[in-house]
PDB file of N, CA and C in Angstrom:
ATOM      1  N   UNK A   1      13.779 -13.691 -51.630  1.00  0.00           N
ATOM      2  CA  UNK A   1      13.167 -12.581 -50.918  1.00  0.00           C
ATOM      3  C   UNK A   1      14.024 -11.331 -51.052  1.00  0.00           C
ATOM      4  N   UNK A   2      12.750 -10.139 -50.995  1.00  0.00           N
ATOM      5  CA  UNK A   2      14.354  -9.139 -51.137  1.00  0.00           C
ATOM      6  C   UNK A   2      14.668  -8.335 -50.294  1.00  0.00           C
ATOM      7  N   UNK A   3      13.966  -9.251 -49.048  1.00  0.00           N
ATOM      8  CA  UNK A   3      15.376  -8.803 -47.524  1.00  0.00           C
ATOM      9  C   UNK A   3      14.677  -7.429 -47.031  1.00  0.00           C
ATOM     10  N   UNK A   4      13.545  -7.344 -47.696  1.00  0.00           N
ATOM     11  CA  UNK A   4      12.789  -5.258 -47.322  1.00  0.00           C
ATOM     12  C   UNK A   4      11.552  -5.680 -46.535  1.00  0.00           C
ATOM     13  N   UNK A   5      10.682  -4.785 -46.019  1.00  0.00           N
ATOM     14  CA  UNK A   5       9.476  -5.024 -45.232  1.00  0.00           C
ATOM     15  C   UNK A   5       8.831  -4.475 -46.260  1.00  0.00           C
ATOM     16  N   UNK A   6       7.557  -5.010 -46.651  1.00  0.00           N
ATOM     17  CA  UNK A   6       6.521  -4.994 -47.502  1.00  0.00           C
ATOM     18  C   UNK A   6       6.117  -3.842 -46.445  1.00  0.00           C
ATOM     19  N   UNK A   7       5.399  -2.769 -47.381  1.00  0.00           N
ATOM     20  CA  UNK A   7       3.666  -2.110 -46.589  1.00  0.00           C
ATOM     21  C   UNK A   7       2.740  -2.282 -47.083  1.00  0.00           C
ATOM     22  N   UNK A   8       1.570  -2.484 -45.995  1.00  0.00           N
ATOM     23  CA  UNK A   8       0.195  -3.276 -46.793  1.00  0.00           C
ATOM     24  C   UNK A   8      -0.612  -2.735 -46.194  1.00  0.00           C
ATOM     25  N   UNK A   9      -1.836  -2.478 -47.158  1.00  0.00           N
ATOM     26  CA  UNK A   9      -2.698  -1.905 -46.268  1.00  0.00           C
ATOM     27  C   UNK A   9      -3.889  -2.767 -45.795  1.00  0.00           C
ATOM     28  N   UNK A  10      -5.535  -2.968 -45.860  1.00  0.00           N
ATOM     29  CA  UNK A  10      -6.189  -3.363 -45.374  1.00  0.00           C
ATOM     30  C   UNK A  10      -6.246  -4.130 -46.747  1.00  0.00           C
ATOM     31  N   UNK A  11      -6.970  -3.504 -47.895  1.00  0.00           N
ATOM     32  CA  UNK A  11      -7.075  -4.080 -49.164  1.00  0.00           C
ATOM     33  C   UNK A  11      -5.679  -5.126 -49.538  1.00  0.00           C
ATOM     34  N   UNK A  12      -4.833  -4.916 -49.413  1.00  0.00           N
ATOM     35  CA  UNK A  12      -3.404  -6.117 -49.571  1.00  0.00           C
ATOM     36  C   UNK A  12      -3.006  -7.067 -48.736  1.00  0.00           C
ATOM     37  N   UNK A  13      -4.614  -7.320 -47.316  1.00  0.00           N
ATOM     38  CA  UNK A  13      -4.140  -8.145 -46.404  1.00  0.00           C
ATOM     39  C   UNK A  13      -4.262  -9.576 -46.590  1.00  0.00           C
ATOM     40  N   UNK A  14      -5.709  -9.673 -47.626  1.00  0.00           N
ATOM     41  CA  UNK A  14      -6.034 -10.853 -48.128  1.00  0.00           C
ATOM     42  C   UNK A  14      -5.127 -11.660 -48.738  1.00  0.00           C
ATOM     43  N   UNK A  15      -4.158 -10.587 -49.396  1.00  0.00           N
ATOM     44  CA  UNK A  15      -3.293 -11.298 -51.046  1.00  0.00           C
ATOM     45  C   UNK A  15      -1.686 -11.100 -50.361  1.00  0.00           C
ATOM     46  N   UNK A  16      -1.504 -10.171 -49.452  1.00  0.00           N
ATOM     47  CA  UNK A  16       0.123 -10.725 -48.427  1.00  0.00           C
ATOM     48  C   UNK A  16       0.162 -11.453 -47.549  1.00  0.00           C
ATOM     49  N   UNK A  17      -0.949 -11.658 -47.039  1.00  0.00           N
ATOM     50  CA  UNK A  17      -0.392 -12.404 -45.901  1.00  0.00           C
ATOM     51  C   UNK A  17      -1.352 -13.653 -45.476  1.00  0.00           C
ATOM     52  N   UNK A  18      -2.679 -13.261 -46.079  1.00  0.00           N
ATOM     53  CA  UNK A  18      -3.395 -14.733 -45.793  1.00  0.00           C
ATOM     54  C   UNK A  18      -3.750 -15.730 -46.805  1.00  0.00           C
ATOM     55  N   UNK A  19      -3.348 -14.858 -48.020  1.00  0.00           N
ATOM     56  CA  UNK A  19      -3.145 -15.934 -49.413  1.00  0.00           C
ATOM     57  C   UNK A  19      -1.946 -16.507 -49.263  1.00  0.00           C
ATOM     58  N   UNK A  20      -0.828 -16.529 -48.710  1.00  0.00           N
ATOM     59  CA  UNK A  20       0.659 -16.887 -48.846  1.00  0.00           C
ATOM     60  C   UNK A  20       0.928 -18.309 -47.966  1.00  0.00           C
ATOM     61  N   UNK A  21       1.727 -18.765 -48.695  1.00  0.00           N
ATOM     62  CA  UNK A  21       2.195 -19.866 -48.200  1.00  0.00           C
ATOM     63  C   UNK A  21       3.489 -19.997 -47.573  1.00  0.00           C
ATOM     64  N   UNK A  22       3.832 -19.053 -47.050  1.00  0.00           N
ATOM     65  CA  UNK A  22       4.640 -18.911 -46.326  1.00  0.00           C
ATOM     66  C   UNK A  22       4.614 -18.235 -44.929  1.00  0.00           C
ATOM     67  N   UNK A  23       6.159 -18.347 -44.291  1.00  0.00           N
ATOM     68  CA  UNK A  23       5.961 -17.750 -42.762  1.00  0.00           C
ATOM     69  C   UNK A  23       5.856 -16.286 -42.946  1.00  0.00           C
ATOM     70  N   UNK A  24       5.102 -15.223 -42.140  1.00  0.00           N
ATOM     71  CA  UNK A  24       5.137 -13.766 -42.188  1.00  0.00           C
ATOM     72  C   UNK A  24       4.865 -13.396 -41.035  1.00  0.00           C
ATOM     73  N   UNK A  25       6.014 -11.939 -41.027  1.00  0.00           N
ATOM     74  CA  UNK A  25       6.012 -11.012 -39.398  1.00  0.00           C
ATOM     75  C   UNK A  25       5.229 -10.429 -40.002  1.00  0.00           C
ATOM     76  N   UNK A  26       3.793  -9.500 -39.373  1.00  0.00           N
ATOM     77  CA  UNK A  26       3.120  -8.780 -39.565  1.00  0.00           C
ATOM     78  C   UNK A  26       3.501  -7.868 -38.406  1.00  0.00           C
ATOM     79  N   UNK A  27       3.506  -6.695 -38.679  1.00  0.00           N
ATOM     80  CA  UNK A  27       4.175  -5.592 -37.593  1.00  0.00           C
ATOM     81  C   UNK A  27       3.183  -4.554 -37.909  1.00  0.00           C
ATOM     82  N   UNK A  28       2.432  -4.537 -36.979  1.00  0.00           N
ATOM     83  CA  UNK A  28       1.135  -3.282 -36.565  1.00  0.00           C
ATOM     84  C   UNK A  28       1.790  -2.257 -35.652  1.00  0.00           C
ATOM     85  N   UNK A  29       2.262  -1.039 -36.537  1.00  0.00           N
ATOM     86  CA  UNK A  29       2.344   0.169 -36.112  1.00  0.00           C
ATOM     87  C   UNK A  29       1.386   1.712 -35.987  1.00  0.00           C
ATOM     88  N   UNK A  30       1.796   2.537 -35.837  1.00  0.00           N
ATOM     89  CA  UNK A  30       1.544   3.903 -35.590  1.00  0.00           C
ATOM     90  C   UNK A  30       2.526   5.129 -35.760  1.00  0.00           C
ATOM     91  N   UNK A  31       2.180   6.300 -36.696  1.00  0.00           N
ATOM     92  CA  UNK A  31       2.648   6.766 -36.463  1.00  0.00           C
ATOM     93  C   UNK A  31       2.914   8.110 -35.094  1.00  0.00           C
ATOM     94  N   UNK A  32       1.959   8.075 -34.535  1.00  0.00           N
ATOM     95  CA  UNK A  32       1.742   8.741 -33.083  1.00  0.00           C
ATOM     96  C   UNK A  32       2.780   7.951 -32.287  1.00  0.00           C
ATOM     97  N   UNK A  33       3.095   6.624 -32.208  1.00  0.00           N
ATOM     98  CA  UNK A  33       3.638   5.351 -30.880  1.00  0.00           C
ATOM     99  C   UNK A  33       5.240   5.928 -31.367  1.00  0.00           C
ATOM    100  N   UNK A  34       5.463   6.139 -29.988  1.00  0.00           N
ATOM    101  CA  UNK A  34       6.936   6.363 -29.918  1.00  0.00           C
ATOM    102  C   UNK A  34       7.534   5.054 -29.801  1.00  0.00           C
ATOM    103  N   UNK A  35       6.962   3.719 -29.025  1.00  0.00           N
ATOM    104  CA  UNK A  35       7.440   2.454 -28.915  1.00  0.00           C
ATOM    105  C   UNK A  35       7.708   1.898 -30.572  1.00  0.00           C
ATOM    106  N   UNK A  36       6.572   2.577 -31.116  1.00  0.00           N
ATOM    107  CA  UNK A  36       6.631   1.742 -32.610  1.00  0.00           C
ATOM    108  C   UNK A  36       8.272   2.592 -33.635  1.00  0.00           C
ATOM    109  N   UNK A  37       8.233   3.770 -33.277  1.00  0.00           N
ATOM    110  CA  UNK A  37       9.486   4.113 -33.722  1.00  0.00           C
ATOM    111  C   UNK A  37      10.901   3.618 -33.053  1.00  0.00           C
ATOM    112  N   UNK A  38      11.095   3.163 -31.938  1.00  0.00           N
ATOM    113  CA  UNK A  38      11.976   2.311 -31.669  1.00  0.00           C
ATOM    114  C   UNK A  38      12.310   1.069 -31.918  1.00  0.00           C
ATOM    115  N   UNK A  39      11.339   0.235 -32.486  1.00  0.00           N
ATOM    116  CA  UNK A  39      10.958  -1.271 -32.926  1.00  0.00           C
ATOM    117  C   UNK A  39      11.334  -0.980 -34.177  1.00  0.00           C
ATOM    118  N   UNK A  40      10.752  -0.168 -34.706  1.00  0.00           N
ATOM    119  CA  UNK A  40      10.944   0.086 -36.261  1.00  0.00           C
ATOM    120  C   UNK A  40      12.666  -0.659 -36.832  1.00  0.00           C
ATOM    121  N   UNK A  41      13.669   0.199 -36.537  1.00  0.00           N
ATOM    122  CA  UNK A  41      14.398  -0.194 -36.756  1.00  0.00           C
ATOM    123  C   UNK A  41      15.253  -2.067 -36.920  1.00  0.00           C
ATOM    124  N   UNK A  42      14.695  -2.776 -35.875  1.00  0.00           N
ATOM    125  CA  UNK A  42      14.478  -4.017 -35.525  1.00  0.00           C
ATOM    126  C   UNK A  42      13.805  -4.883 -36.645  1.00  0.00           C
ATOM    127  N   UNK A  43      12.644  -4.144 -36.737  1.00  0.00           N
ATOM    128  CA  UNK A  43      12.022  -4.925 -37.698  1.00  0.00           C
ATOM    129  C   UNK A  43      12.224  -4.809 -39.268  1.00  0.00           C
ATOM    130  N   UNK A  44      13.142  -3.910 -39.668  1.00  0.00           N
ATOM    131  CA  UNK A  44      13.922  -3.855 -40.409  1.00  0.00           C
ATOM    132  C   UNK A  44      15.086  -4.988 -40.797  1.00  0.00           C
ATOM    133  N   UNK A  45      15.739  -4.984 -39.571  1.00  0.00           N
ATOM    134  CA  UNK A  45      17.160  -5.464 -39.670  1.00  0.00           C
ATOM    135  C   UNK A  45      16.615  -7.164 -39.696  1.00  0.00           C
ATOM    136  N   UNK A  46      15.343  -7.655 -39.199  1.00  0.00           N
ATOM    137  CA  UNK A  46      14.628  -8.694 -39.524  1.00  0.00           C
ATOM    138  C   UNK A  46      14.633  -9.418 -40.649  1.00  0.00           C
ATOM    139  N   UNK A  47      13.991  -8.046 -41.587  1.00  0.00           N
ATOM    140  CA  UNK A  47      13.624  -8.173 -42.791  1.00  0.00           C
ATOM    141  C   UNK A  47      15.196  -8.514 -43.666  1.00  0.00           C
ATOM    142  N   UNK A  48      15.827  -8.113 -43.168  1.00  0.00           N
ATOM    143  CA  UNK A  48      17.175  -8.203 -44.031  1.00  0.00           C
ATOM    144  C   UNK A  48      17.659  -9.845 -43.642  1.00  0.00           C
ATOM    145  N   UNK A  49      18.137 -10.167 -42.190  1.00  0.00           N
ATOM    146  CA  UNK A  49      18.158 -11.227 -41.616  1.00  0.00           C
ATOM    147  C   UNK A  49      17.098 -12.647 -41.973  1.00  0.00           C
ATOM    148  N   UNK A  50      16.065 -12.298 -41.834  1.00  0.00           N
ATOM    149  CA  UNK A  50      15.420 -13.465 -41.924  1.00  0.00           C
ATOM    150  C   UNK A  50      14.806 -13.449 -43.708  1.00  0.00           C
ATOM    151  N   UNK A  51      15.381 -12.586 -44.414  1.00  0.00           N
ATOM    152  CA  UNK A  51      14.377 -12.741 -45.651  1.00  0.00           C
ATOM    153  C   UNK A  51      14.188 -13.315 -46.564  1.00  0.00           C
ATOM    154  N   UNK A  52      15.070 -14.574 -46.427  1.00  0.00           N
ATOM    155  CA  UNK A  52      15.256 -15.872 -46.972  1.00  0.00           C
ATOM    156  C   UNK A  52      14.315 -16.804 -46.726  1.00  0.00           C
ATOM    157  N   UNK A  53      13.678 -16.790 -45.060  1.00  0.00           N
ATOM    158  CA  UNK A  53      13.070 -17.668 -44.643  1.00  0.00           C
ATOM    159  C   UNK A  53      11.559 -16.958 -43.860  1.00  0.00           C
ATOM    160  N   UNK A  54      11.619 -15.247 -44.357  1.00  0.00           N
ATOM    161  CA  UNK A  54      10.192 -15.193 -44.148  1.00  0.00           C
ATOM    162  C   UNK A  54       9.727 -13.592 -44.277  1.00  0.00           C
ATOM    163  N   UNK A  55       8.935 -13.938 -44.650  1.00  0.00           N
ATOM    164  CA  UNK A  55       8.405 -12.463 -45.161  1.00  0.00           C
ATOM    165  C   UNK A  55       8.057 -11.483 -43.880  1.00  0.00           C
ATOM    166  N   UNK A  56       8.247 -10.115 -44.047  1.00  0.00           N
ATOM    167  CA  UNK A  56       8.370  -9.038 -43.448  1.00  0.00           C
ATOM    168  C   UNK A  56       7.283  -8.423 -44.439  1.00  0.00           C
ATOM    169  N   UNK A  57       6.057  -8.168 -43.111  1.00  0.00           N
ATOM    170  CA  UNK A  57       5.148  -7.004 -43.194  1.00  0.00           C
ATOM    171  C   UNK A  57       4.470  -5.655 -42.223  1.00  0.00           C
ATOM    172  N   UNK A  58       4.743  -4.902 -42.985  1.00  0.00           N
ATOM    173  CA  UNK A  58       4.197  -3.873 -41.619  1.00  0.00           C
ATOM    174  C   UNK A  58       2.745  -3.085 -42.026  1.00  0.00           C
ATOM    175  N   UNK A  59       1.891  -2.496 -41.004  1.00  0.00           N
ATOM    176  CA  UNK A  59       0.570  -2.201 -41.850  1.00  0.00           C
ATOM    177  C   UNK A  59       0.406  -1.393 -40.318  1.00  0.00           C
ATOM    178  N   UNK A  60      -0.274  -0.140 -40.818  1.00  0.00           N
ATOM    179  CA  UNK A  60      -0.348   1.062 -39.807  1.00  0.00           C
ATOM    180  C   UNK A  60      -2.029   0.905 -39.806  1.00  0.00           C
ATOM    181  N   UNK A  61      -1.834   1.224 -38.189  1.00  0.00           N
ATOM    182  CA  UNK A  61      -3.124   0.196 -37.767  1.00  0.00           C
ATOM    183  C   UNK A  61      -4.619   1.900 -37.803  1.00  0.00           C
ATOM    184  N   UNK A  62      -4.098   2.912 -37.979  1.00  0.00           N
ATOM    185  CA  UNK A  62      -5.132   4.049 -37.855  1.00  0.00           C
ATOM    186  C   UNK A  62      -5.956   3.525 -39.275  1.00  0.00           C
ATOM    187  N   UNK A  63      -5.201   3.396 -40.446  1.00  0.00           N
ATOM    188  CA  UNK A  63      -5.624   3.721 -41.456  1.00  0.00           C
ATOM    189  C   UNK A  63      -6.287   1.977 -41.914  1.00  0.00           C
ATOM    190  N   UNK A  64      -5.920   1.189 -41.481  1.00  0.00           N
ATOM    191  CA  UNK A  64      -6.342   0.132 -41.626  1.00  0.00           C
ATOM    192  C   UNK A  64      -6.828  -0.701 -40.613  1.00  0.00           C
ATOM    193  N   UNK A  65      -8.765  -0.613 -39.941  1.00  0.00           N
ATOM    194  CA  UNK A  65      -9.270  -1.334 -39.231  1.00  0.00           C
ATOM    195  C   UNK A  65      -9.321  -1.988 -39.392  1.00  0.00           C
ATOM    196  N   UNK A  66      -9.730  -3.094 -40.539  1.00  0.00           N
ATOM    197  CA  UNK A  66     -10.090  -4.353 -40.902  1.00  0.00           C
ATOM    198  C   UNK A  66      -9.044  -5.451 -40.343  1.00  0.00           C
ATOM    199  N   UNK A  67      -7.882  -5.042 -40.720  1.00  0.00           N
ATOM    200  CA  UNK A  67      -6.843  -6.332 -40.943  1.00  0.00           C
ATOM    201  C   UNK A  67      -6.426  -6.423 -38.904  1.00  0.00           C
ATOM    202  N   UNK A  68      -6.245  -5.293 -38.611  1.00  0.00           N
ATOM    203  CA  UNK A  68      -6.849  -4.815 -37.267  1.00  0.00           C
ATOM    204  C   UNK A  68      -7.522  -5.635 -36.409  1.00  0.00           C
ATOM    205  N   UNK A  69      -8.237  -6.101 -36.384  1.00  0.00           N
ATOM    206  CA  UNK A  69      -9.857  -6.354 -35.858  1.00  0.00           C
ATOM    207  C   UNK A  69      -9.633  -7.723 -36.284  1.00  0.00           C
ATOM    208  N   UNK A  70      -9.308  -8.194 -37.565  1.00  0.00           N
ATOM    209  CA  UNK A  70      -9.051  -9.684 -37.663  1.00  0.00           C
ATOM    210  C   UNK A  70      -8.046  -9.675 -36.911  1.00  0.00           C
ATOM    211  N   UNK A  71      -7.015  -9.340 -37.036  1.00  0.00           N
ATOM    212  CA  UNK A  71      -5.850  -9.848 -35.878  1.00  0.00           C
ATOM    213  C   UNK A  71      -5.852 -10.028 -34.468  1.00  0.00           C
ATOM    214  N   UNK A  72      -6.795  -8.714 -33.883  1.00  0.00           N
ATOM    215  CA  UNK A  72      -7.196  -8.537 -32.724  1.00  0.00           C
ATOM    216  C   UNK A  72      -6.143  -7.949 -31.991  1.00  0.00           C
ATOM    217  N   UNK A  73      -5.393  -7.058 -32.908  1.00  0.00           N
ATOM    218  CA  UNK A  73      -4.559  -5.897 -32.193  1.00  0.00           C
ATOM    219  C   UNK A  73      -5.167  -4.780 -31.191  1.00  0.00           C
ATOM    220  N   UNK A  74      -4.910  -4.852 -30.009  1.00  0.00           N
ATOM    221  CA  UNK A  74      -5.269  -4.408 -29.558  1.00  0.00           C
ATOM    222  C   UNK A  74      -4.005  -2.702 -28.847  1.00  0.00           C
ATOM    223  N   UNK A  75      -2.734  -3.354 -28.599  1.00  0.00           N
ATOM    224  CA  UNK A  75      -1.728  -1.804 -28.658  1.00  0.00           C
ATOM    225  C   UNK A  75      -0.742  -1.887 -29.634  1.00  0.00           C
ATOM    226  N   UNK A  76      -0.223  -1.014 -29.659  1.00  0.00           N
ATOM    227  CA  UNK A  76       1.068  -1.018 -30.664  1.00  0.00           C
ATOM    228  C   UNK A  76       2.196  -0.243 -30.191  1.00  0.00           C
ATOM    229  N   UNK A  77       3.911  -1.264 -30.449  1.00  0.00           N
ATOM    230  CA  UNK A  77       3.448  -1.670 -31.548  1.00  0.00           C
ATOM    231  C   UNK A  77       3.274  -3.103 -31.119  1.00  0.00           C
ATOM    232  N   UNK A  78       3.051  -4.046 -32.664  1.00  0.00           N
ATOM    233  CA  UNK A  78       2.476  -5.658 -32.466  1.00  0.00           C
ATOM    234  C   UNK A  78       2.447  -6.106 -33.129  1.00  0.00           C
ATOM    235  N   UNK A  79       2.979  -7.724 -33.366  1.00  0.00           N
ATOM    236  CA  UNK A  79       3.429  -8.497 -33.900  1.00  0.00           C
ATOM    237  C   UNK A  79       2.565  -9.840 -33.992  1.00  0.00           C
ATOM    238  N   UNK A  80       2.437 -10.148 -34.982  1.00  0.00           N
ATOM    239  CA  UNK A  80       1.941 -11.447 -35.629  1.00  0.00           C
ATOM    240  C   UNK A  80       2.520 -12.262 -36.413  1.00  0.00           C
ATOM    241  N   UNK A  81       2.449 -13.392 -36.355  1.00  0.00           N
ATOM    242  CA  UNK A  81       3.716 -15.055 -37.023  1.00  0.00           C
ATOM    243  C   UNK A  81       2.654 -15.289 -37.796  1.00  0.00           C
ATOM    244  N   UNK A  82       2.457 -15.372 -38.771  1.00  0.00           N
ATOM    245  CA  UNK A  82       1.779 -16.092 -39.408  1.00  0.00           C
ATOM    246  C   UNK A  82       2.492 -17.642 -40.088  1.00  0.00           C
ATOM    247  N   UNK A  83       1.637 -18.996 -40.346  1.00  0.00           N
ATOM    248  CA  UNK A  83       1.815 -19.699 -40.944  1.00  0.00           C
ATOM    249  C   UNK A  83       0.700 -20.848 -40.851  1.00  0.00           C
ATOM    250  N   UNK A  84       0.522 -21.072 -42.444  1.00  0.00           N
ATOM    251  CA  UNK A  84      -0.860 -21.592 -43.031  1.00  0.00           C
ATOM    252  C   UNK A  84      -2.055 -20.832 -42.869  1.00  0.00           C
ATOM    253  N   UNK A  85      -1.848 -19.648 -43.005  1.00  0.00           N
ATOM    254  CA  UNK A  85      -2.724 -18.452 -43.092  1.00  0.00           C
ATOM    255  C   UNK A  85      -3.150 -18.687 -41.464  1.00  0.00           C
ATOM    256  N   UNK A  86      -2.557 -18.858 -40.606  1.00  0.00           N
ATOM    257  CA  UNK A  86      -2.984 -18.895 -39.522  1.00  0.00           C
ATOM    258  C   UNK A  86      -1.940 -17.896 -38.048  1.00  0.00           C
ATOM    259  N   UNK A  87      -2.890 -17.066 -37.685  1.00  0.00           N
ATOM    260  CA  UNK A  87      -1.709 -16.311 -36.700  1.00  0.00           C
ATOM    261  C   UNK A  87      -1.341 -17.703 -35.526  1.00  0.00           C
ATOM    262  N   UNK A  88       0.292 -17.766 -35.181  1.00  0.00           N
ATOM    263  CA  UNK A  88       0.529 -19.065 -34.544  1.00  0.00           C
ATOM    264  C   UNK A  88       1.423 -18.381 -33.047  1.00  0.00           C
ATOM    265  N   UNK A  89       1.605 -16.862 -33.516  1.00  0.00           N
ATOM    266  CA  UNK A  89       2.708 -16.591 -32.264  1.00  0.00           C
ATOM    267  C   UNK A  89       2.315 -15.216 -32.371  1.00  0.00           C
ATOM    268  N   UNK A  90       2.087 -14.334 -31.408  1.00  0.00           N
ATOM    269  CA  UNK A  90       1.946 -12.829 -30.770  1.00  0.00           C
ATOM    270  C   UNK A  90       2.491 -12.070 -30.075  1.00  0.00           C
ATOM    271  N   UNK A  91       2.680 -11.022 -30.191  1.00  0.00           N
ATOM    272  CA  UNK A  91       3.171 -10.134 -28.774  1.00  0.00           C
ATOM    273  C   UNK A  91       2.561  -8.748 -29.473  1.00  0.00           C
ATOM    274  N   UNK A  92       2.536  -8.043 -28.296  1.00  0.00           N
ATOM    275  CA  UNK A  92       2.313  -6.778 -28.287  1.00  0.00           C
ATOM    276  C   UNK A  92       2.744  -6.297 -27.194  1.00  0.00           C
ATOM    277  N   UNK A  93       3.732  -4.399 -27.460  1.00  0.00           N
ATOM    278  CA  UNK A  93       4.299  -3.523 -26.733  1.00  0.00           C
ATOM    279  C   UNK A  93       5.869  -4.015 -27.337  1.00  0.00           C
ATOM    280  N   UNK A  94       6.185  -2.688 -27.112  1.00  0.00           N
ATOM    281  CA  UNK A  94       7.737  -2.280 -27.807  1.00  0.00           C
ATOM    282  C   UNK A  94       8.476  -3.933 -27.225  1.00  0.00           C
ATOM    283  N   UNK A  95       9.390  -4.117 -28.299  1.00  0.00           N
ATOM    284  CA  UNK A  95      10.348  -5.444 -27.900  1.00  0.00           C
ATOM    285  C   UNK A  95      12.172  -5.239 -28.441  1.00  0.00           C
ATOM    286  N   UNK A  96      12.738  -5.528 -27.738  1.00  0.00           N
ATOM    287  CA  UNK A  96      13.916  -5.108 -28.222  1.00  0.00           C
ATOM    288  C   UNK A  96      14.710  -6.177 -29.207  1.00  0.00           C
ATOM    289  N   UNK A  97      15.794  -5.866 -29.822  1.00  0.00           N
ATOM    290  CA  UNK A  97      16.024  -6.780 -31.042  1.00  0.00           C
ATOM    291  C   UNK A  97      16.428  -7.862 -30.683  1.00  0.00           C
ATOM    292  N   UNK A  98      16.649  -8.353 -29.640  1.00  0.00           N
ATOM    293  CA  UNK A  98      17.244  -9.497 -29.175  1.00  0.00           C
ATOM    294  C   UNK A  98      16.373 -10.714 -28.679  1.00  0.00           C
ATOM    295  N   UNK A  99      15.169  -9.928 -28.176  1.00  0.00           N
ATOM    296  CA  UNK A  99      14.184 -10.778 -27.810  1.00  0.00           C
ATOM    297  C   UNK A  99      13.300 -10.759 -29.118  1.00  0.00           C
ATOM    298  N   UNK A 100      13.395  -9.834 -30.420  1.00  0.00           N
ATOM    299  CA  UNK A 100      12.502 -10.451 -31.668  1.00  0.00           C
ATOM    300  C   UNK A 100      13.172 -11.512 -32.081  1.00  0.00           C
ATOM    301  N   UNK A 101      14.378 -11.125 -32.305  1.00  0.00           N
ATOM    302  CA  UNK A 101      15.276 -12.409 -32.702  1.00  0.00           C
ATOM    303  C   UNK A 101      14.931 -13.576 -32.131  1.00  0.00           C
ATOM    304  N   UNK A 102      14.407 -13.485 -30.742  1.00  0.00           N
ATOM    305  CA  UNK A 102      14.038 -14.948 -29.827  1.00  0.00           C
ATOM    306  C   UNK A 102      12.865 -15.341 -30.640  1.00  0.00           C
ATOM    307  N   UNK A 103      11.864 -14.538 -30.416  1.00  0.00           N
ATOM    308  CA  UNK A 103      10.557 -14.302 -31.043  1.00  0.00           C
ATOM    309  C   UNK A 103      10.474 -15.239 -32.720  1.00  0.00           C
ATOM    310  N   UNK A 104      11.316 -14.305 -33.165  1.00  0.00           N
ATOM    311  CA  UNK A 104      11.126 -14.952 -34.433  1.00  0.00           C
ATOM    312  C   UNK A 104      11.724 -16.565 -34.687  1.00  0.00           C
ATOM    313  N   UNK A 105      12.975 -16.590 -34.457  1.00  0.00           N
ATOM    314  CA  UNK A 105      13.542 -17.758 -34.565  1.00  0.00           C
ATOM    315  C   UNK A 105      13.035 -18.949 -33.524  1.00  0.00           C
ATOM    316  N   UNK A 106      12.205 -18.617 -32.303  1.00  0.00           N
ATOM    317  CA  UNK A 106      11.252 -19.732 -31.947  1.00  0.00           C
ATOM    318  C   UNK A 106      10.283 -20.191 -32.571  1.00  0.00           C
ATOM    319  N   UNK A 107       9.670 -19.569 -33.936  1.00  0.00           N
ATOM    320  CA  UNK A 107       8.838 -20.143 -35.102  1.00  0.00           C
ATOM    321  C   UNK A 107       9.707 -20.817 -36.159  1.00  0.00           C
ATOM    322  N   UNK A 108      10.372 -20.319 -36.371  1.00  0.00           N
ATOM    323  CA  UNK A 108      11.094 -20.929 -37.778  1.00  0.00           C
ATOM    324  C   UNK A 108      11.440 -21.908 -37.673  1.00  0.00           C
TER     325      UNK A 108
END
């Protein structure tokens, strides 16, 4: 893995994250959400941390309804686990790095 957060849009949701056979953070932002610019960073240092054992994606939720609406995001920012093309773990609203770290490493 190379440790970076993918960006995907609606058209790349099929082929990153629900074609894959692997674990993936999906991170539904905004650029308006001030919460999502504080997370940002986090979900970065994720991507570096966990990117051995799981893919890092982020997808800005104005420009992309579809993937949206399947997820059933409703604020941002917000987080989705994927594994076996299946969302298995959620949250939504700003989270700080200590509790993603919980977050994440309670799936893995």
């Amino acid at each position: 893995m190379s440790g970076s957060v993918l960006e995907i849009t609606d058209s790349q949701f099929e082929q990153e994250v629900l074609s894959v056979n692997q674990d993936i953070l999906v991170y539904f932002w905004a650029s308006w959400c001030g919460p999502c610019r504080l997370v940002s960073p986090s979900i970065n240092w994720a991507a570096q941390e966990y990117g051995d054992r799981l893919k890092v994606v982020k997808l800005e939720v104005d420009p992309n309804p579809e993937a949206v609406a399947q997820c059933q995001v409703e604020g941002v920012p917000a987080l989705r686990f994927f594994r076996d093309h299946t969302v298995i773990a959620s949250h939504e609203g700003a989270i700080t790095k200590q509790a993603l770290k919980d977050f994440i490493e309670s799936q893995l």
